[in-house]
C-alpha atoms as a PDB file:
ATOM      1  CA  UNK A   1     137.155  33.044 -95.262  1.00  0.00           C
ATOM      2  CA  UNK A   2     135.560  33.712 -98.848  1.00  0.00           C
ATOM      3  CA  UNK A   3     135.923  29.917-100.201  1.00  0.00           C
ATOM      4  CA  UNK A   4     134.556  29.195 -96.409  1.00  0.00           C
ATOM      5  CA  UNK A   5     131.753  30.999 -97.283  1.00  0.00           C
ATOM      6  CA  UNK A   6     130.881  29.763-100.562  1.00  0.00           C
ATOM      7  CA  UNK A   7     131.710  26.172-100.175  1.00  0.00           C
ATOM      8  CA  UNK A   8     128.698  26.516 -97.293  1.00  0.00           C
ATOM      9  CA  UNK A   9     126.679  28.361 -99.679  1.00  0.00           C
ATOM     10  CA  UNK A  10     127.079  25.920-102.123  1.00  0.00           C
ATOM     11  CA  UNK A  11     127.579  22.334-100.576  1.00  0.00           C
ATOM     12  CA  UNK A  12     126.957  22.765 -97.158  1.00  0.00           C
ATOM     13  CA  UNK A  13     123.277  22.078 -96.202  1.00  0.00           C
ATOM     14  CA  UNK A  14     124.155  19.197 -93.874  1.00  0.00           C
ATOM     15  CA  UNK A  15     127.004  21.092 -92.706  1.00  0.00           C
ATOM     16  CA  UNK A  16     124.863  24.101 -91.666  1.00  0.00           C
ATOM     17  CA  UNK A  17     122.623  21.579 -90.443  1.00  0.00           C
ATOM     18  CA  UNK A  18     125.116  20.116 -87.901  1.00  0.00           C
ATOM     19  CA  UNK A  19     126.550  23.324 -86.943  1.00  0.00           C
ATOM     20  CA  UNK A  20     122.658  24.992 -86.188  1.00  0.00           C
ATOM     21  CA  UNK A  21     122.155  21.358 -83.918  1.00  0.00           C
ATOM     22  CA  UNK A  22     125.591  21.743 -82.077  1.00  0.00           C
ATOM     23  CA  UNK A  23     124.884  25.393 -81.559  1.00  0.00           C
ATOM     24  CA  UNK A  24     121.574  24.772 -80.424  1.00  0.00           C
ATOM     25  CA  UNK A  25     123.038  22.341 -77.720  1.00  0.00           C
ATOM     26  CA  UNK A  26     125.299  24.602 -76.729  1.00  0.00           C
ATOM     27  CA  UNK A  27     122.366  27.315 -75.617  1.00  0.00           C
ATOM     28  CA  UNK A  28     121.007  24.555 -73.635  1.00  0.00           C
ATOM     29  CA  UNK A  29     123.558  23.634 -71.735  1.00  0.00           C
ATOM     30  CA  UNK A  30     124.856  27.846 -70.839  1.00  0.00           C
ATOM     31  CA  UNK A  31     120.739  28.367 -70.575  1.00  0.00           C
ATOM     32  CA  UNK A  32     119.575  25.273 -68.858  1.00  0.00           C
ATOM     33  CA  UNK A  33     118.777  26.509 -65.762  1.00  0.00           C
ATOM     34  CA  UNK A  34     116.369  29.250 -67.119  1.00  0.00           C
ATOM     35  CA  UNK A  35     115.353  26.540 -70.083  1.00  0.00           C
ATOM     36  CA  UNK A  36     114.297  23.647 -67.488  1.00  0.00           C
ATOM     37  CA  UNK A  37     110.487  23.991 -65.964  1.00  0.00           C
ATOM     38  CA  UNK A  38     111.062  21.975 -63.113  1.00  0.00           C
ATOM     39  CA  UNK A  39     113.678  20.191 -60.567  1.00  0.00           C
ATOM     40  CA  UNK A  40     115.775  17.724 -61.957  1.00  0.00           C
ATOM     41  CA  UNK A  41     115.720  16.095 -58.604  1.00  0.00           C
ATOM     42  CA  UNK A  42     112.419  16.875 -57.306  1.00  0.00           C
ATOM     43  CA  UNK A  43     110.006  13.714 -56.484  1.00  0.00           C
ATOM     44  CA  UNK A  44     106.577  13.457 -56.955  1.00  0.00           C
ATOM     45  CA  UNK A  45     105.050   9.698 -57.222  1.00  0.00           C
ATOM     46  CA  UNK A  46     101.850  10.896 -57.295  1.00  0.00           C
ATOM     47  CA  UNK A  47     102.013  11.944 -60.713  1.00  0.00           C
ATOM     48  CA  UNK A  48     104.960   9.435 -62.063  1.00  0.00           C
ATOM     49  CA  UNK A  49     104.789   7.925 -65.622  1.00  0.00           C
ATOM     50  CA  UNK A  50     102.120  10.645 -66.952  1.00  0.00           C
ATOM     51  CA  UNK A  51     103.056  11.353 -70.846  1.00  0.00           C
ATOM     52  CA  UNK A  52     104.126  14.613 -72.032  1.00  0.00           C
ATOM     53  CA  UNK A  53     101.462  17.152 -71.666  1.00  0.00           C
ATOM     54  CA  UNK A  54     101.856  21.087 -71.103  1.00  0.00           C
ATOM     55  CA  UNK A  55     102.635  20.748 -67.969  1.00  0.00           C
ATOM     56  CA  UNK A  56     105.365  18.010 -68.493  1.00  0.00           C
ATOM     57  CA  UNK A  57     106.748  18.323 -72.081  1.00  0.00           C
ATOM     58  CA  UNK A  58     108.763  15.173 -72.029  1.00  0.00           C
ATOM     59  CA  UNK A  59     106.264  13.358 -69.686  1.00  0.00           C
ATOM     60  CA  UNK A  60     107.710  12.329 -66.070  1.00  0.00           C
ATOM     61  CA  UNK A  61     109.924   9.353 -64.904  1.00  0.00           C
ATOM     62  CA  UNK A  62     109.319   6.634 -62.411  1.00  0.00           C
ATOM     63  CA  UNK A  63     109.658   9.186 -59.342  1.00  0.00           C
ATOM     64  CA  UNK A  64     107.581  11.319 -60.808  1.00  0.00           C
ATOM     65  CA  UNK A  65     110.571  14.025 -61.796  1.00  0.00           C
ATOM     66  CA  UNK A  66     110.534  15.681 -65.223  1.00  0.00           C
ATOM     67  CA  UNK A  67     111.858  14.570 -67.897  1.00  0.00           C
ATOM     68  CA  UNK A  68     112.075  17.450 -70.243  1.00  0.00           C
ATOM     69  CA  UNK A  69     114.178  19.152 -67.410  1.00  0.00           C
ATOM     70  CA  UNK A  70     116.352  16.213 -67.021  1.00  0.00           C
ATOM     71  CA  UNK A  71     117.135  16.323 -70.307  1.00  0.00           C
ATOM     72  CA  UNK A  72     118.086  19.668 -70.304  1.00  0.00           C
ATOM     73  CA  UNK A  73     120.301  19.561 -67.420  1.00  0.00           C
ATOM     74  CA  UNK A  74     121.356  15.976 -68.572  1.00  0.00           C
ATOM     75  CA  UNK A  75     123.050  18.121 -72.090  1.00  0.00           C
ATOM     76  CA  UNK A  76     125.747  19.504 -69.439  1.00  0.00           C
ATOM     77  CA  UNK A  77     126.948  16.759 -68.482  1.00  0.00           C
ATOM     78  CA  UNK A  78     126.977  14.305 -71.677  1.00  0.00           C
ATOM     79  CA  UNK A  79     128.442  17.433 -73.875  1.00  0.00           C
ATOM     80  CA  UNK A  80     131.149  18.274 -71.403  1.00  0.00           C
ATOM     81  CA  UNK A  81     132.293  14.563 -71.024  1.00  0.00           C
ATOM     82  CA  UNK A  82     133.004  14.737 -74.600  1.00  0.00           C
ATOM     83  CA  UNK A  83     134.088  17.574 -75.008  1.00  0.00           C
ATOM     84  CA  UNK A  84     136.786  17.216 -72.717  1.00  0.00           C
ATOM     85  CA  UNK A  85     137.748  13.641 -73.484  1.00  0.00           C
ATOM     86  CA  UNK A  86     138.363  14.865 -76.955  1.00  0.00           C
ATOM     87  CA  UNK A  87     140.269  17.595 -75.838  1.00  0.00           C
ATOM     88  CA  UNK A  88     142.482  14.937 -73.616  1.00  0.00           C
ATOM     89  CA  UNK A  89     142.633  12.544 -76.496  1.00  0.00           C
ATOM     90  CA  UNK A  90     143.839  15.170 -78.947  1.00  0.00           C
ATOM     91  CA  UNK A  91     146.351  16.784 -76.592  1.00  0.00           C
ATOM     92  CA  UNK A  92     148.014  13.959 -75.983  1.00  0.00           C
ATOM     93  CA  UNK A  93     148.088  11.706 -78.809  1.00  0.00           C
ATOM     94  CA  UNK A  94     149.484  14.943 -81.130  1.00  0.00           C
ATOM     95  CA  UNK A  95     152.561  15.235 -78.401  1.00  0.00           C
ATOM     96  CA  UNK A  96     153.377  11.465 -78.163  1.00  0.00           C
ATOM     97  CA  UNK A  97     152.644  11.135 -82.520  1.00  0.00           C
ATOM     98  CA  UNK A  98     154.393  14.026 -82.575  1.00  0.00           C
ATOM     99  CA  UNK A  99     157.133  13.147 -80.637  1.00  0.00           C
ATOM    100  CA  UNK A 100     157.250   9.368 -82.674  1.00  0.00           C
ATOM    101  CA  UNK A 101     157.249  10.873 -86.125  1.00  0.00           C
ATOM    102  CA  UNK A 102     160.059  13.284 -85.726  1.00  0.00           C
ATOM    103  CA  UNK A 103     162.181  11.407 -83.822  1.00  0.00           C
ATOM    104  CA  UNK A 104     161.712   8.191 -86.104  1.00  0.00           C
ATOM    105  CA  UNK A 105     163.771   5.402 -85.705  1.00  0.00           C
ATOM    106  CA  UNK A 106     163.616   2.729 -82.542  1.00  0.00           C
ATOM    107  CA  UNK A 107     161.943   5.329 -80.336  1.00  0.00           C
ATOM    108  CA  UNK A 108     158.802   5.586 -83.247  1.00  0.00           C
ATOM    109  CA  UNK A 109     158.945   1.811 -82.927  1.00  0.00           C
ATOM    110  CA  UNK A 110     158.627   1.590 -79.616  1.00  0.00           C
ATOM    111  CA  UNK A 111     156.059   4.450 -78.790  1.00  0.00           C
ATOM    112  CA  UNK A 112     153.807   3.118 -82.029  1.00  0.00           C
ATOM    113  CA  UNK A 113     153.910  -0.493 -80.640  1.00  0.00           C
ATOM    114  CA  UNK A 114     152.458   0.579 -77.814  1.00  0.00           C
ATOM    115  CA  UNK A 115     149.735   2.998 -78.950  1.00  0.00           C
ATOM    116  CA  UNK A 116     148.926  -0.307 -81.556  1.00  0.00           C
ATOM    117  CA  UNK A 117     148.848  -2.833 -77.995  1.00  0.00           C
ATOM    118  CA  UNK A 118     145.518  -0.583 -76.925  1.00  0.00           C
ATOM    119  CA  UNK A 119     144.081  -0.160 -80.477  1.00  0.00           C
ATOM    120  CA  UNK A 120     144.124  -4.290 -80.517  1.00  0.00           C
ATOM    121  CA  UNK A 121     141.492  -4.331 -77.803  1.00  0.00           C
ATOM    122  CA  UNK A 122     137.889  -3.418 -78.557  1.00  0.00           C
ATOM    123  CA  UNK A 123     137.073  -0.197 -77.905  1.00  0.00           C
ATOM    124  CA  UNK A 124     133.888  -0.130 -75.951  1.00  0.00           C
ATOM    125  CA  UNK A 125     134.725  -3.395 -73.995  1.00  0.00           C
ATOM    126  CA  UNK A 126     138.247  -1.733 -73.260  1.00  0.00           C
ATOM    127  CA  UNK A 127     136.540   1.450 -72.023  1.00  0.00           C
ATOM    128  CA  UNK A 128     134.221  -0.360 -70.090  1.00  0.00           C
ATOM    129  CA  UNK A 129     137.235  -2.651 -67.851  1.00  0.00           C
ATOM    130  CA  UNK A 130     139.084   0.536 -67.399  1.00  0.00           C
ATOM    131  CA  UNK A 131     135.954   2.421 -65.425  1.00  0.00           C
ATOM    132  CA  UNK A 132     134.688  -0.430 -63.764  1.00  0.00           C
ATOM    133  CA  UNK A 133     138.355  -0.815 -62.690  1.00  0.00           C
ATOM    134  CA  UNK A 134     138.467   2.962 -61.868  1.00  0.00           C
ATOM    135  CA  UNK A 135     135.237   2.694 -60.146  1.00  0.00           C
ATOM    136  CA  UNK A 136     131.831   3.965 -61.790  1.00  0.00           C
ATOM    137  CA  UNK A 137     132.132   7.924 -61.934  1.00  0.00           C
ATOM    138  CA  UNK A 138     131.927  10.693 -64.583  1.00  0.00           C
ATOM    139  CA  UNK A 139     135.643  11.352 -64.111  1.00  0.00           C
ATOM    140  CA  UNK A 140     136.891   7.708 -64.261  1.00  0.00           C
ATOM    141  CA  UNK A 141     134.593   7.448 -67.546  1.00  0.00           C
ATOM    142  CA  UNK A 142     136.272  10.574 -68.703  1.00  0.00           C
ATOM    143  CA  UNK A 143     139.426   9.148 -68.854  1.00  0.00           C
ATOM    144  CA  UNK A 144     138.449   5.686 -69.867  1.00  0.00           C
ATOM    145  CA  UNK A 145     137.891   6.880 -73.080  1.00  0.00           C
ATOM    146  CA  UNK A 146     140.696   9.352 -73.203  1.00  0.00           C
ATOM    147  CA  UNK A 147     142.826   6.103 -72.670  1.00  0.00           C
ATOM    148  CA  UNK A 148     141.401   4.158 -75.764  1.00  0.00           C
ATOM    149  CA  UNK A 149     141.066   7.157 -77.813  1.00  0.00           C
ATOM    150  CA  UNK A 150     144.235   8.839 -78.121  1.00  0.00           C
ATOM    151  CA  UNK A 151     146.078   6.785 -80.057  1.00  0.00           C
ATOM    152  CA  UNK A 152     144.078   7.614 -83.054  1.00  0.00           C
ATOM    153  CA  UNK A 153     145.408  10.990 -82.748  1.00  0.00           C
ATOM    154  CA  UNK A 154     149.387   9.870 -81.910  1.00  0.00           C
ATOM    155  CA  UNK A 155     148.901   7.895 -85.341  1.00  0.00           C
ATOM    156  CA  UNK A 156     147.598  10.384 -87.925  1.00  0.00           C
ATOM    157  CA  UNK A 157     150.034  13.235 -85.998  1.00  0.00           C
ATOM    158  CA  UNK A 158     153.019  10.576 -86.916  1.00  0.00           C
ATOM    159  CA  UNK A 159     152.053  10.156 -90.014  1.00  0.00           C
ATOM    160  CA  UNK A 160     151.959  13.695 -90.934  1.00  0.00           C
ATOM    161  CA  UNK A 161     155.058  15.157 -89.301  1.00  0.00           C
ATOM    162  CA  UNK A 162     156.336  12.113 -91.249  1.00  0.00           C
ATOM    163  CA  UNK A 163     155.013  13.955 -94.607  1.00  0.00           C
ATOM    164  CA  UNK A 164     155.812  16.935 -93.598  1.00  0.00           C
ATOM    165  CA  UNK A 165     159.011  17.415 -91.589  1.00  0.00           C
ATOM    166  CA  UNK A 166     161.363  17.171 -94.538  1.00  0.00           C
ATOM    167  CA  UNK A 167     159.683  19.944 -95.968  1.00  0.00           C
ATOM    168  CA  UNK A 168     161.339  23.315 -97.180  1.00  0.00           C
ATOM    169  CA  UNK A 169     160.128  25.829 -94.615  1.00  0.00           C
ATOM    170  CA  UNK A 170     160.988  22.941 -92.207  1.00  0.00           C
ATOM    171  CA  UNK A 171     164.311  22.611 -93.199  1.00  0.00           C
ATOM    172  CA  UNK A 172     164.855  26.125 -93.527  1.00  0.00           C
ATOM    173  CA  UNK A 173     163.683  26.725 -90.013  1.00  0.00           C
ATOM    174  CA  UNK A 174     166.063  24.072 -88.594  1.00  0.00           C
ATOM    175  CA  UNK A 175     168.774  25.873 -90.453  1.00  0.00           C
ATOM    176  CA  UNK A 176     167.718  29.236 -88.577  1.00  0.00           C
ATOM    177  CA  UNK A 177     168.764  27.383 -85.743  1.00  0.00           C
ATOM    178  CA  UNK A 178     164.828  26.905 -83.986  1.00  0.00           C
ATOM    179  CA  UNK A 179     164.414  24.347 -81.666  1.00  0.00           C
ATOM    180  CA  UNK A 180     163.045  20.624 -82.208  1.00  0.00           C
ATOM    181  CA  UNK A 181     160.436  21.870 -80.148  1.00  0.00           C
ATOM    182  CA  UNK A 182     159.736  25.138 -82.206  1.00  0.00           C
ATOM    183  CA  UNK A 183     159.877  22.914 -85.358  1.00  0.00           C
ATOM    184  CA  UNK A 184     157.532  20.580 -83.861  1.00  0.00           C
ATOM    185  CA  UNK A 185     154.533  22.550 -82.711  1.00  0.00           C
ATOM    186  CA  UNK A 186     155.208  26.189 -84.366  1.00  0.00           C
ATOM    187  CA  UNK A 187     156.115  24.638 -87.918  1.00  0.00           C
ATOM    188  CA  UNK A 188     154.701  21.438 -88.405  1.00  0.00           C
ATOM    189  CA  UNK A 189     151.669  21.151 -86.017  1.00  0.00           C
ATOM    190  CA  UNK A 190     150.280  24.526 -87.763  1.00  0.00           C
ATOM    191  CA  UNK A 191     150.314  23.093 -90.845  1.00  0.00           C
ATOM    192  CA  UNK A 192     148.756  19.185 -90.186  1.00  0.00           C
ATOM    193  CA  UNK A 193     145.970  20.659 -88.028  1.00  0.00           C
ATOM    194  CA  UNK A 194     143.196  20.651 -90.299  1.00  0.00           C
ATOM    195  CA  UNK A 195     143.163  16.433 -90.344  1.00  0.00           C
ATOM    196  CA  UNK A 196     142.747  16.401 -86.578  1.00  0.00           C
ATOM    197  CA  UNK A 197     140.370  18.913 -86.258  1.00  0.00           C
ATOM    198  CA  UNK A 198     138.468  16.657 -88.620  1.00  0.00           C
ATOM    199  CA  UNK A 199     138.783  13.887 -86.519  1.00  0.00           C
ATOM    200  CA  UNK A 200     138.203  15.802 -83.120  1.00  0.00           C
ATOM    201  CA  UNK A 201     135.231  16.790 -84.831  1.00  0.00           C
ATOM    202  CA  UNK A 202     133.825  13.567 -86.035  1.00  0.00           C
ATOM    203  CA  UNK A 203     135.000  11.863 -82.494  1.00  0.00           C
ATOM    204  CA  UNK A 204     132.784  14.827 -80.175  1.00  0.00           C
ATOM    205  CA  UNK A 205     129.735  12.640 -81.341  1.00  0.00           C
ATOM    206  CA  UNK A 206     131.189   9.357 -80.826  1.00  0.00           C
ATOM    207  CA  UNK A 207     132.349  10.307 -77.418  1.00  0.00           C
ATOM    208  CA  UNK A 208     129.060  11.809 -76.486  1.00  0.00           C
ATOM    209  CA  UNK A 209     127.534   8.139 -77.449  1.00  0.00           C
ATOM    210  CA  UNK A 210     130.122   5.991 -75.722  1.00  0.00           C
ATOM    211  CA  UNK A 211     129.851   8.223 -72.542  1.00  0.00           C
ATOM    212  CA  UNK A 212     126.056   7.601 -73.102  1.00  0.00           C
ATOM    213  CA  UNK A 213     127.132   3.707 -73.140  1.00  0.00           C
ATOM    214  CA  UNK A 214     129.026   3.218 -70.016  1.00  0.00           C
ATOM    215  CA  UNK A 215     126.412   5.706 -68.257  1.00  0.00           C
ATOM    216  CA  UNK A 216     123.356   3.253 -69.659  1.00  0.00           C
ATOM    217  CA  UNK A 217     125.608   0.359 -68.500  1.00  0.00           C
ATOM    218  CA  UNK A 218     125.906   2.138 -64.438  1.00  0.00           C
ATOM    219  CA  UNK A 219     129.642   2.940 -65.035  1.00  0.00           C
ATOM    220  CA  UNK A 220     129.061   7.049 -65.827  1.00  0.00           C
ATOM    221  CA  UNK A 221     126.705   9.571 -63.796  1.00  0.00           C
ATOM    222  CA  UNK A 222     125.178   7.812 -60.676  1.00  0.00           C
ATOM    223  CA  UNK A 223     121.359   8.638 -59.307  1.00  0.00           C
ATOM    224  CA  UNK A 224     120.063  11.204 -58.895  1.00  0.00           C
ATOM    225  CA  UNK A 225     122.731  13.207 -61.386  1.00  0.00           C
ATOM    226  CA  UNK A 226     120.592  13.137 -64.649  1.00  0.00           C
ATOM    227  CA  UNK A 227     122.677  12.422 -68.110  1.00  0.00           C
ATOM    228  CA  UNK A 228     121.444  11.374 -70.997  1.00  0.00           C
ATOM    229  CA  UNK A 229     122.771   7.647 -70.838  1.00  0.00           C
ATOM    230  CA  UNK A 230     121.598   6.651 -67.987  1.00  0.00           C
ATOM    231  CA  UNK A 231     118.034   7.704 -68.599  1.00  0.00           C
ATOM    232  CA  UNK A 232     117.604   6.113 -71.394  1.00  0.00           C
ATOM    233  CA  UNK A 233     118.722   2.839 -68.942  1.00  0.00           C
ATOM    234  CA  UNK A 234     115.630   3.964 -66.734  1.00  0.00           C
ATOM    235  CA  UNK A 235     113.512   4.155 -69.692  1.00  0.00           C
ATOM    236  CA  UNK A 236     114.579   0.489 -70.670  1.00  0.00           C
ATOM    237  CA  UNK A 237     112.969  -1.051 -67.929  1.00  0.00           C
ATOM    238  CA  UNK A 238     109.844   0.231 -68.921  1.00  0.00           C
ATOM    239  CA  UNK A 239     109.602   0.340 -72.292  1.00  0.00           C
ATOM    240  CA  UNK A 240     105.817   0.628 -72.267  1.00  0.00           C
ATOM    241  CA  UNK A 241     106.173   3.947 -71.440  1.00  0.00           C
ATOM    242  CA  UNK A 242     108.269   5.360 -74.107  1.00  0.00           C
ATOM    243  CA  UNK A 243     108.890   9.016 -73.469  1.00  0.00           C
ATOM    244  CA  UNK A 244     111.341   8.191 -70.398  1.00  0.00           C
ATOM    245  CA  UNK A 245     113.896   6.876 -72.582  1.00  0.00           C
ATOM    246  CA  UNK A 246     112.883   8.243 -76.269  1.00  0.00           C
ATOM    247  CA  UNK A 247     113.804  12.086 -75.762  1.00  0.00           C
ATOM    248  CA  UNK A 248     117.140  11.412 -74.048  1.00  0.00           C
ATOM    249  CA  UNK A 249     117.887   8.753 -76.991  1.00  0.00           C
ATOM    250  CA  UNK A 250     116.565  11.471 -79.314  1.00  0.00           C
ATOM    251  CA  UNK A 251     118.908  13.857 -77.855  1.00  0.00           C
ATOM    252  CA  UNK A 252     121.494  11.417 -78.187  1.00  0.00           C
ATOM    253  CA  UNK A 253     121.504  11.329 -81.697  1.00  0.00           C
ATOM    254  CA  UNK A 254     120.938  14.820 -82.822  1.00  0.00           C
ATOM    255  CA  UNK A 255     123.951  15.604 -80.997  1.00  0.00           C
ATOM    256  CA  UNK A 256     125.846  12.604 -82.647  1.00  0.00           C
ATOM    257  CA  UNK A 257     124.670  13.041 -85.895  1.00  0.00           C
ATOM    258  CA  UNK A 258     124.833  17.042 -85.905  1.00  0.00           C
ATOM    259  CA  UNK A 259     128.968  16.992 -84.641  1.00  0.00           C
ATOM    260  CA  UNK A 260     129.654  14.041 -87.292  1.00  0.00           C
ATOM    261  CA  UNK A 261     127.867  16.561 -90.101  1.00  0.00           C
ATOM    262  CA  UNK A 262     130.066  19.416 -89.111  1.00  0.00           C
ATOM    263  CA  UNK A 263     132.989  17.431 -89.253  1.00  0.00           C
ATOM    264  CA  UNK A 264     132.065  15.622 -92.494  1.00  0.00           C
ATOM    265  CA  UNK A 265     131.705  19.399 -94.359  1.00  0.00           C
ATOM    266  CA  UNK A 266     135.024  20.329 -93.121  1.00  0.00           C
ATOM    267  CA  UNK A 267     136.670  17.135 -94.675  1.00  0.00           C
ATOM    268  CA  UNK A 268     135.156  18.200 -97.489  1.00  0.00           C
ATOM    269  CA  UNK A 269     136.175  21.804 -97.044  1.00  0.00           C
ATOM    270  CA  UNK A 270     139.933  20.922 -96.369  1.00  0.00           C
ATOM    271  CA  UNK A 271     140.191  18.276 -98.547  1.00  0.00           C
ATOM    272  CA  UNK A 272     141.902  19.810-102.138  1.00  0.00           C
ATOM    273  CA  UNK A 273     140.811  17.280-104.368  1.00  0.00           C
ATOM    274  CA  UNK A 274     137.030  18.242-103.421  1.00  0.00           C
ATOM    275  CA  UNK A 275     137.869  21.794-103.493  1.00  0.00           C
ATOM    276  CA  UNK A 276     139.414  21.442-106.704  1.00  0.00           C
ATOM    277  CA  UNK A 277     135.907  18.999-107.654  1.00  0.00           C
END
């Protein structure tokens, strides 16, 4: 906890500087409800496309519904689309890499071949058959990109039970007589989480975008559910008035940029050559 503290002392502006944008998205989304000024659903044409003002922060949309509050409630759902396809991701590509690496042999063959059959498509084009397959929804865009993303995680997890499961404490927990499972996730999974944290970390933003994507592209949230994507697909249309589609696209990127800072100081952190550096 002491080198924590000094390596952000010392080193970590940009880290602090993602973790104080992630943590400020996370108030919004627990306090958006007492953050928002207005309906996120209400309609009022008489006063659509006026710019941000102190009655309308963010300006209003093309029904006249505000923006600022959109945005707000929008940070819900974008956040907790990533959030929990990297948690889907990560859960299961460590069990199947896990799984590959120990065992080794034909069945590491086999399970790696096929993790390597849905890296070889494009990611975002991928993504986007699966949820127009699955039918344009939050939950079908959810696991869209749980589908193409978890393979990632099955390949670093092989690769480091591979390192590590001929280690000493390994070996002299096998000849304890623990389990493969015990080995597995007590032993070796302890000690090869920092990597994937890493990655989960540095993925959160690049989730949060491609949900963004297929939501811009009418395969996310559907009308009148705000999210950030598909506002900034409103705002497109009428790019003359910029606010509509500027302050969801700035949210966007703070988000993205703020979880890929965090997860860039903890390389850093858990790296030991840069410790040692």
């Amino acid at each position: 906890m002491r080198k924590f503290s000094s390596f952000i002392s010392q080193k970590g502006f940009l880290f602090k500087l993602g973790l104080f944008i992630c943590a400020f998205w996370i108030i919004v989304v627990i306090f958006a409800p007492l953050i928002a000024t207005h309906s996120t659903t209400a309609q009022e044409l008489s006063i659509r496309y006026q710019q941000p003002s102190f009655s309308h922060f963010f300006g209003t949309d093309e029904l006249g519904r505000d923006v600022f509050s959109r945005v707000m409630y929008g940070s819900r759902i974008s956040l907790s689309a990533g959030i929990i396809t990297v948690i889907i991701a990560f859960s299961f590509g460590i069990f199947f890499g896990g799984i590959a690496g120990y065992k080794g042999g034909k069945v590491d063959e086999v399970m790696m071949r096929f993790s390597e059959l849905i890296m070889a498509f494009p990611p975002l084009i991928l993504a986007m058959v699966i949820a127009a397959a699955l039918g344009p929804s939050i939950i079908n865009s959810v696991i869209a990109m749980a589908i193409i993303w978890w393979p990632n995680y099955a390949r670093l997890m092989r690769s480091l039970v591979i390192s590590l499961k001929e280690s000493e404490y390994v070996t002299a927990s096998r000849v304890m007589g623990a389990s493969h499972i015990r080995v597995l996730f007590l032993e070796i999974l302890p000690n090869s989480f920092g990597p994937l944290l890493v990655m989960a970390t540095l993925d959160l933003g690049n989730a949060i975008l491609m949900f963004s994507g297929l939501s811009f592209l009418g395969l996310g949230t559907q009308p009148p559910t705000p999210e950030w994507g598909s506002m900034v697909s409103d705002g497109a249309k009428v790019i003359q008035n910029w606010w509509v589609s500027t302050f969801p696209g700035l949210a966007i990127f703070s988000i993205s940029i703020g979880a890929n800072f965090v997860g860039d100081g903890l390389r850093d952190f858990l790296d030991p050559k840069l410790q040692k550096e």
